[in-house]
Structures are given as structure tokens and as C-alpha cells.
Protein backbone atom coordinates (compact mmCIF):
# COMPACT_ATOMS: atom_id res chain seq x y z
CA UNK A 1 -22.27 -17.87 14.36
CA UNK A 2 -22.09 -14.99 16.38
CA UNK A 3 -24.22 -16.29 19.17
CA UNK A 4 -21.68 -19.02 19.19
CA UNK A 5 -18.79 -16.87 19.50
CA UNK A 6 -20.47 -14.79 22.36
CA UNK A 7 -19.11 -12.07 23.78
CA UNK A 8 -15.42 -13.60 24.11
CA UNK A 9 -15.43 -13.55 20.30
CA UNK A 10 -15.98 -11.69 17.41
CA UNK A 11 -18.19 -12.07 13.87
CA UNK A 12 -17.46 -10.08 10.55
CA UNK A 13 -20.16 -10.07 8.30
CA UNK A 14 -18.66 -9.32 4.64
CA UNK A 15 -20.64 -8.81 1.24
CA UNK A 16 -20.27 -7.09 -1.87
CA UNK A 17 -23.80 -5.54 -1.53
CA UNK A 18 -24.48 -2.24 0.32
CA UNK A 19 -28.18 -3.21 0.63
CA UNK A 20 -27.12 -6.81 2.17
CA UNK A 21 -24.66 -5.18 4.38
CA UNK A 22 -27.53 -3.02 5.74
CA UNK A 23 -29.98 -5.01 6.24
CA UNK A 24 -27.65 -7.81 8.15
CA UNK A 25 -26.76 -4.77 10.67
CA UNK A 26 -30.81 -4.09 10.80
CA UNK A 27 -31.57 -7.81 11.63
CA UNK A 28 -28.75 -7.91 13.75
CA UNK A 29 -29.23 -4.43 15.87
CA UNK A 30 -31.77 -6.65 18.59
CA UNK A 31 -28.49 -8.62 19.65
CA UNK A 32 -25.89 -7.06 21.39
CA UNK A 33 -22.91 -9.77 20.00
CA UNK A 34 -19.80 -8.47 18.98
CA UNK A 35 -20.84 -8.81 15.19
CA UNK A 36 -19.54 -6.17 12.30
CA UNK A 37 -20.46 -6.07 8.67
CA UNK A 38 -18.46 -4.54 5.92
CA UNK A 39 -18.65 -3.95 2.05
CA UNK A 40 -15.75 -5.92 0.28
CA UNK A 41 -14.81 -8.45 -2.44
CA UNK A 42 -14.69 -12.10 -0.90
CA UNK A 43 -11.17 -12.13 -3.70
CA UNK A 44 -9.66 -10.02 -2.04
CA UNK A 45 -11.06 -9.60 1.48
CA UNK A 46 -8.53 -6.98 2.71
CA UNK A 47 -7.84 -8.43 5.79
CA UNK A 48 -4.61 -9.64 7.44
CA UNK A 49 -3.97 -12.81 7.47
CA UNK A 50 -4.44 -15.83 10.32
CA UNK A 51 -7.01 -12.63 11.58
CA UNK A 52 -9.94 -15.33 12.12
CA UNK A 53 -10.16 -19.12 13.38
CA UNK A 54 -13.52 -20.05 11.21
CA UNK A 55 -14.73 -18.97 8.20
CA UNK A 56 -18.08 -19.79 7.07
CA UNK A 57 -19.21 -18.90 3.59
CA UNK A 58 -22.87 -19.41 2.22
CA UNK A 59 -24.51 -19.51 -0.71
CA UNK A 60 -22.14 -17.91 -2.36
CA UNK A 61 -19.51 -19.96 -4.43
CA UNK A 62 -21.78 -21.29 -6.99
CA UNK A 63 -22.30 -17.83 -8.47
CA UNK A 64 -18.73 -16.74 -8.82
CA UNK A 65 -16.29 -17.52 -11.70
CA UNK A 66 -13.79 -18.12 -9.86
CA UNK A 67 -14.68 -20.01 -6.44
CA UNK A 68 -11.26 -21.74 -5.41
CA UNK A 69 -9.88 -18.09 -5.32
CA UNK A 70 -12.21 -17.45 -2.54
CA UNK A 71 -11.65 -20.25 -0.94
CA UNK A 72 -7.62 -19.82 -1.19
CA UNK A 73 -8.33 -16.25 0.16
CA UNK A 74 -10.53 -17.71 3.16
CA UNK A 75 -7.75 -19.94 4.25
CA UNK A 76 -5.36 -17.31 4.14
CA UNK A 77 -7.76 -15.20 6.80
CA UNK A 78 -7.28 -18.02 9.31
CA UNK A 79 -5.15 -18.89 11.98
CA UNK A 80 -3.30 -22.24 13.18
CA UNK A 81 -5.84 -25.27 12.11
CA UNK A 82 -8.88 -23.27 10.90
CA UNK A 83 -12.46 -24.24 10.77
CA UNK A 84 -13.58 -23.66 7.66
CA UNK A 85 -17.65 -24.05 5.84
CA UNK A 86 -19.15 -23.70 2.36
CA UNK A 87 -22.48 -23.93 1.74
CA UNK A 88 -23.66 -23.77 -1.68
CA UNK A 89 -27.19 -24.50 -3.25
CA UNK A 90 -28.29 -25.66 -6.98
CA UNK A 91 -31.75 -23.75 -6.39
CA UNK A 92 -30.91 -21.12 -8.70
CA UNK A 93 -29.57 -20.76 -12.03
CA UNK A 94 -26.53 -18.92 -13.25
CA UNK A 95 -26.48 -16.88 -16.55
């Protein structure tokens, strides 16, 4: 995403995992894109509202009790007529 974006744009990379969040900003170090990554809750993302035009979420929604408040929090994130993914995969299973 952020090499779509380029450098007109912006990217925030957000998970609830220190050790994700780090090793995103490793793999992402060799690019200079205007990417950022943060620790946070995607319930309650802490971030004003219509901030982004896309949001993309990924395998992610399938493990959460309760995905259509992430989704309702996503929406509120974007601006005008959003662009909006979720990805989610079966692979796994959920205890």
C-alpha cells in the first residue's frame, strides 16, 4: 500500500503486538515511503476521524469477537467515499 501511496501519501501500520509493530518497521526500514507503525486496539484506533481515504485490514477479523466493531471503527477513520478492504482467511482455527 505504501508504494502505492508514494511519497504524496501516507501509510499507518497499526497492531496490537509490539513484536509485529517492530518487525513491520524492520522490513520496512529499506524503503524510504512515508509509512508509520503504531501499537493500538483496531476498537478503538485513537485516531480522528475522516483522517484516512483507504483502509485495508488483513487477516485479522476472523480472530476477533467482535469484527463489525472494527469495521464500524474503520469507516469512521475515513474521509468522503472511502476505500475500504478486508481480507480474512479460514486457514487457522480459533479457540
Amino acid at each position: 500500500m505504501a508504494g502505492r501511496v508514494g511519497h504524496s501519501g501516507r501509510v499507518v501500520g497499526i497492531d496490537i503486538s509490539e513484536k509485529m509493530i517492530s518487525l513491520a518497521r524492520d522490513a520496512a526500514a529499506a524503503y524510504d515511503l512515508p509509512v508509520s507503525f503504531r501499537v493500538g486496539d483496531l476498537r478503538n484506533m485513537d485516531i480522528p476521524d475522516a483522517s484516512f481515504d483507504a483502509v485495508r485490514i488483513e487477516r485479522t477479523l476472523q480472530i476477533l469477537d467482535t469484527p463489525a466493531q472494527v469495521m464500524d471503527e474503520s469507516w469512521s477513520g475515513c474521509s468522503g467515499r472511502p476505500a475500504a478492504s478486508w481480507q480474512s482467511s479460514r486457514t487457522g482455527t480459533r479457540s
